[in-house]
C-alpha atoms as a PDB file:
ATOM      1  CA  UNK A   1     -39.478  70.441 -66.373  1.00  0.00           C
ATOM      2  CA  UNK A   2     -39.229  72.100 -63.029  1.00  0.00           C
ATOM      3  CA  UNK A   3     -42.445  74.721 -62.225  1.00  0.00           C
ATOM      4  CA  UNK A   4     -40.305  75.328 -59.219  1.00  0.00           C
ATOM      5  CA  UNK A   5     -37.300  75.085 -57.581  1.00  0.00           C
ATOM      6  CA  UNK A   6     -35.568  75.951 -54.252  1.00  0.00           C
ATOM      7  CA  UNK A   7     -33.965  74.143 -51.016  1.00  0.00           C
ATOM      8  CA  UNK A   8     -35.774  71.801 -48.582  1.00  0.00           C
ATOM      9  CA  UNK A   9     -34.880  69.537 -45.642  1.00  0.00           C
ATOM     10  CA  UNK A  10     -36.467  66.292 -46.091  1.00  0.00           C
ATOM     11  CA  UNK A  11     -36.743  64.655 -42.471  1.00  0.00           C
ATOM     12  CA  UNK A  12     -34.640  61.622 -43.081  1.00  0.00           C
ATOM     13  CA  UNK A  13     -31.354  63.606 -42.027  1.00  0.00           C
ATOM     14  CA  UNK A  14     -32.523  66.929 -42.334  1.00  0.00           C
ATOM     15  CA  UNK A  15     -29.901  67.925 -45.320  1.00  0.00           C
ATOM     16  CA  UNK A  16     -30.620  70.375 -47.108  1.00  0.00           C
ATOM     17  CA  UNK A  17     -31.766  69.208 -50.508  1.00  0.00           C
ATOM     18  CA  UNK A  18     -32.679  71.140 -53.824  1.00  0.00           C
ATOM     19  CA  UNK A  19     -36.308  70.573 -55.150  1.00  0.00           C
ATOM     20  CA  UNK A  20     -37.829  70.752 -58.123  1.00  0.00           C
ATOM     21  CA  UNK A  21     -41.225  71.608 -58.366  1.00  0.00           C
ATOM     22  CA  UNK A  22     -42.823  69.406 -61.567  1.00  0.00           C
ATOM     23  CA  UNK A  23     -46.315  69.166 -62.519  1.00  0.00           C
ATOM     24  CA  UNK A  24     -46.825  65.669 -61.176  1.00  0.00           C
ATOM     25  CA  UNK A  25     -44.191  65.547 -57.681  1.00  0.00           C
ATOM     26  CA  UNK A  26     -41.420  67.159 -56.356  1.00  0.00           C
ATOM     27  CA  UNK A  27     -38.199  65.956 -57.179  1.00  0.00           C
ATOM     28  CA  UNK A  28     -35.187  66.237 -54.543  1.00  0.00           C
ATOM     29  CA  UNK A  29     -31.609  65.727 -55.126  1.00  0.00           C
ATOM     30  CA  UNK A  30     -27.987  66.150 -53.480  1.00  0.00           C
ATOM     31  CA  UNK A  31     -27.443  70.168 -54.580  1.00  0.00           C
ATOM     32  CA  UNK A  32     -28.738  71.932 -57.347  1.00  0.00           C
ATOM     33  CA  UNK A  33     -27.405  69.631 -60.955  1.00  0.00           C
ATOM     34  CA  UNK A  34     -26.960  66.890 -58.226  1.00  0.00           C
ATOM     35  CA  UNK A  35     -28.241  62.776 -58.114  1.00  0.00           C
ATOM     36  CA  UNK A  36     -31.612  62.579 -57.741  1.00  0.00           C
ATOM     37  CA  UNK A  37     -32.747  61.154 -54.579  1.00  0.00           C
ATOM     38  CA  UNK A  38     -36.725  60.961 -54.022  1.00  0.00           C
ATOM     39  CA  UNK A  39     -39.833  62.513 -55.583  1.00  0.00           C
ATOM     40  CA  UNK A  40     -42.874  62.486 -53.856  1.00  0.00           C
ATOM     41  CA  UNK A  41     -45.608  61.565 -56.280  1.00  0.00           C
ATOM     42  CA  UNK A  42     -48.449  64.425 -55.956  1.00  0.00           C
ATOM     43  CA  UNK A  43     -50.657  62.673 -58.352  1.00  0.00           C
ATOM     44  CA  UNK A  44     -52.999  60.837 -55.495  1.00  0.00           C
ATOM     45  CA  UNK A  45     -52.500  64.123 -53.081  1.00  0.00           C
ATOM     46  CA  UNK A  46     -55.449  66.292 -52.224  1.00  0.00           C
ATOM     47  CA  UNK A  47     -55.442  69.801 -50.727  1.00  0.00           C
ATOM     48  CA  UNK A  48     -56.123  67.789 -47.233  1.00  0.00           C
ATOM     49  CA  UNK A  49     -52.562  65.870 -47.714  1.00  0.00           C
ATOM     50  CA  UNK A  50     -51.069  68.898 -46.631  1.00  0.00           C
ATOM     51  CA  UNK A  51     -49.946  70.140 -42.722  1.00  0.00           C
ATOM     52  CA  UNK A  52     -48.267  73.093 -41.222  1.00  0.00           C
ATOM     53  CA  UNK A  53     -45.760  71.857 -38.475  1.00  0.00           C
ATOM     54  CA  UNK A  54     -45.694  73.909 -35.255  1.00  0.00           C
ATOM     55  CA  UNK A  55     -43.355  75.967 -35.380  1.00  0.00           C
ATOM     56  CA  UNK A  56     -42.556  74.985 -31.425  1.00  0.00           C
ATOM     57  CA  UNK A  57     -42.890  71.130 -32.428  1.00  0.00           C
ATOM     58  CA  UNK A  58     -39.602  70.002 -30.431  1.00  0.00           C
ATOM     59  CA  UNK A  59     -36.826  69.692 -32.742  1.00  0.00           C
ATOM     60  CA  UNK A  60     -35.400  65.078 -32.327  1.00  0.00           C
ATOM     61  CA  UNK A  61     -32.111  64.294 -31.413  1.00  0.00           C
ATOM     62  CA  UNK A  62     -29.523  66.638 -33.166  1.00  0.00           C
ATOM     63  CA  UNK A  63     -31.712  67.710 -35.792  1.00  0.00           C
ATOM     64  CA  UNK A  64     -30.776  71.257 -37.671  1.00  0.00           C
ATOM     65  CA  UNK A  65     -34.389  72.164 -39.068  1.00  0.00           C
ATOM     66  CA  UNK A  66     -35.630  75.093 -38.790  1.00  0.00           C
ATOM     67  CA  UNK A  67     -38.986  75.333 -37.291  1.00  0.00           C
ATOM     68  CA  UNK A  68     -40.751  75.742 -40.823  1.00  0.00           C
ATOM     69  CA  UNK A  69     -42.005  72.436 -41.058  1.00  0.00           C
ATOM     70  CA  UNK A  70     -44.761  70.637 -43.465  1.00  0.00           C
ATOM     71  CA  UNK A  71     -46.175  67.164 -43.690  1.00  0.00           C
ATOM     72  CA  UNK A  72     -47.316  65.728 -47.559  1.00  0.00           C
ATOM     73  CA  UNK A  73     -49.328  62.675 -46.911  1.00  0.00           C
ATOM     74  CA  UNK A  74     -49.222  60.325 -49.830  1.00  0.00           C
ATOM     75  CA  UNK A  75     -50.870  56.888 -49.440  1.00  0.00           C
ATOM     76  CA  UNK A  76     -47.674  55.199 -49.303  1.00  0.00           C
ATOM     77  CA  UNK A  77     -45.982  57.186 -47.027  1.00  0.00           C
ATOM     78  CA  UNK A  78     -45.435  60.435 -44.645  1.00  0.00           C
ATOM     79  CA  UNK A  79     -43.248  63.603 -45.831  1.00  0.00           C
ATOM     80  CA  UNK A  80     -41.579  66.074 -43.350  1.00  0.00           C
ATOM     81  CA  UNK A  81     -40.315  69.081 -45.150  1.00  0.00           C
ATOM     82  CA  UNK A  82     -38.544  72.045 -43.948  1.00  0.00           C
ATOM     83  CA  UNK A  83     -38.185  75.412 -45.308  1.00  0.00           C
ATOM     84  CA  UNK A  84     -35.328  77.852 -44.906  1.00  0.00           C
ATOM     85  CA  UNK A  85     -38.409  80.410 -43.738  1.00  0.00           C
ATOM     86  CA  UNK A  86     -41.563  81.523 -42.700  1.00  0.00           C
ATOM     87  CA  UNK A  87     -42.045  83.068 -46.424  1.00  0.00           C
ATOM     88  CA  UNK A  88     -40.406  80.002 -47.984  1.00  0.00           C
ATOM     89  CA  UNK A  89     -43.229  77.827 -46.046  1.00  0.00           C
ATOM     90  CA  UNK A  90     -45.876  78.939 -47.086  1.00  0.00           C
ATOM     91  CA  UNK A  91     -44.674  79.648 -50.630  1.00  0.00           C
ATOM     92  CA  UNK A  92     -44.013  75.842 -51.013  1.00  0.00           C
ATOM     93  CA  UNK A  93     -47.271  75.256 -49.904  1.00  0.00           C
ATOM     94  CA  UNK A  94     -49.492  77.917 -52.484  1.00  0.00           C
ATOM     95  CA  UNK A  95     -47.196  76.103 -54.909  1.00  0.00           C
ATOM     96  CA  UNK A  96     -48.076  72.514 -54.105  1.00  0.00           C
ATOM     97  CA  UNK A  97     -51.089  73.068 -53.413  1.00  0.00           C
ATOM     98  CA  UNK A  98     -51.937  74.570 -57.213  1.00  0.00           C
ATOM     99  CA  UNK A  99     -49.882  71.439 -58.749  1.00  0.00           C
ATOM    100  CA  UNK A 100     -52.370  69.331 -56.795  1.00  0.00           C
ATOM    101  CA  UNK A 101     -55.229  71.604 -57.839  1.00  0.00           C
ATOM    102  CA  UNK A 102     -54.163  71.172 -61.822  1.00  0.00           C
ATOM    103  CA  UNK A 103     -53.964  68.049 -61.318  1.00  0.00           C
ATOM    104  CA  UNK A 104     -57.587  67.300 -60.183  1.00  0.00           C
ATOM    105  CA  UNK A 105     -58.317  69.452 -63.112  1.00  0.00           C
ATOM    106  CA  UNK A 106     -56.835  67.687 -65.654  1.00  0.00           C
ATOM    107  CA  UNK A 107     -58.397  64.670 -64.694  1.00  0.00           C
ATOM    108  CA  UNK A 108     -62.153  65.534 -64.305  1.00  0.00           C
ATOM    109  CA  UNK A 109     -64.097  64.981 -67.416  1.00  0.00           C
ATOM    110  CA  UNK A 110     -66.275  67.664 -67.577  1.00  0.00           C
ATOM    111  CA  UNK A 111     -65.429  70.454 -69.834  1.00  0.00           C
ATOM    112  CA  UNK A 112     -63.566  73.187 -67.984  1.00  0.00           C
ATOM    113  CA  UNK A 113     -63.594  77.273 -68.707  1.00  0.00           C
ATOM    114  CA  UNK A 114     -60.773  78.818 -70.101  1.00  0.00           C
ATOM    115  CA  UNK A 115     -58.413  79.875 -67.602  1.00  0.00           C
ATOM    116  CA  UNK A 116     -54.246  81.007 -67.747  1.00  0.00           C
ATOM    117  CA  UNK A 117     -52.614  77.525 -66.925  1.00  0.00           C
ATOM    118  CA  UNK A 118     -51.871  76.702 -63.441  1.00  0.00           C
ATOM    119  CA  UNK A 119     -48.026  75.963 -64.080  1.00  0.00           C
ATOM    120  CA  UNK A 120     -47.910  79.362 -65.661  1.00  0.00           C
ATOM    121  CA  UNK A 121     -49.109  80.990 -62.215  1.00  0.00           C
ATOM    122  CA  UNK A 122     -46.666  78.629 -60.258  1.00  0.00           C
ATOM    123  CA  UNK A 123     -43.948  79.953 -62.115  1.00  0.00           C
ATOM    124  CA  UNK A 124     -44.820  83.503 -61.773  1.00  0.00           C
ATOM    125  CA  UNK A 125     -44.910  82.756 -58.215  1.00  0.00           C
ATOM    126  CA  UNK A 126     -41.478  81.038 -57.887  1.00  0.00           C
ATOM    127  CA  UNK A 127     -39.826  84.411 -59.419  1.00  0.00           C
ATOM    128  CA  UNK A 128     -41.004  86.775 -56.953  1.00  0.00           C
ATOM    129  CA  UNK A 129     -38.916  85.120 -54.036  1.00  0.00           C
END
C-alpha cells in the first residue's frame, strides 16, 4: 500500500518513473499501473542516508534532470533521484525521512507514547501537493 506516490527520475537514464511511497521502500515502475522496476529498501536507512544534490551539480552527458536532485544511501548501493521541483524535493524528502523515522520506531523495544501514526501524517502530506 502506497503512503505516497508521485514521479521521479532515477539516475540510471533519467526517465521519469512513478513512485510509490510504502512503509518499508519506495517502489518505482514504467508509468503510473506500469511494471515494476526497483524499490529501494528503506529498512537499513537512517536520517543520515539522505543528500540534497546541488542544484548547480553539472548535469552528465545528455542527461534531462532537473536540478532537484537527492542521494538515498543504502548499504548495497547509491540512489540519485530527481524531482520535477524545488517543492517536490523537499516533499520527497519530509516523506522519506518519516518512513525511515517509523521505522526506527517500530523496531526499538522500549514502550513508546501514543502518538497519530506516522503513515497517517505521510499521507496527509502527499494530498496537499
Amino acid at each position: 500500500m502506497c503512503v505516497g506516490a508521485g514521479v521521479l527520475s532515477h539516475r540510471y537514464t533519467w526517465t521519469p518513473r512513478h513512485c510509490c511511497l510504502t512503509k518499508n521502500g519506495l517502489r518505482y515502475y514504467t508509468h503510473e499501473g506500469g511494471a515494476l522496476k526497483g524499490t529501494i529498501h528503506l529498512t537499513t536507512c537512517t536520517l543520515q542516508s539522505f543528500e540534497v544534490m546541488p542544484v548547480d551539480c553539472p548535469n552528465t552527458g545528455r542527461s534531462v534532470a532537473t536540478g532537484w536532485r537527492f542521494a538515498i544511501q543504502t548499504p548495497a548501493k547509491r540512489y540519485i533521484l530527481a524531482a520535477m521541483s524545488e517543492r517536490d524535493l523537499y516533499g520527497w524528502l519530509h516523506a522519506l525521512k518519516g518512513v525511515v523515522v517509523m521505522l526506527n520506531e517500530e523496531s526499538r523495544t522500549d514502550p513508546v507514547p501514543s502518538r497519530p501514526p506516522r503513515a497517517a501524517l505521510i499521507r496527509r502530506w502527499f494530498r496537499l501537493l
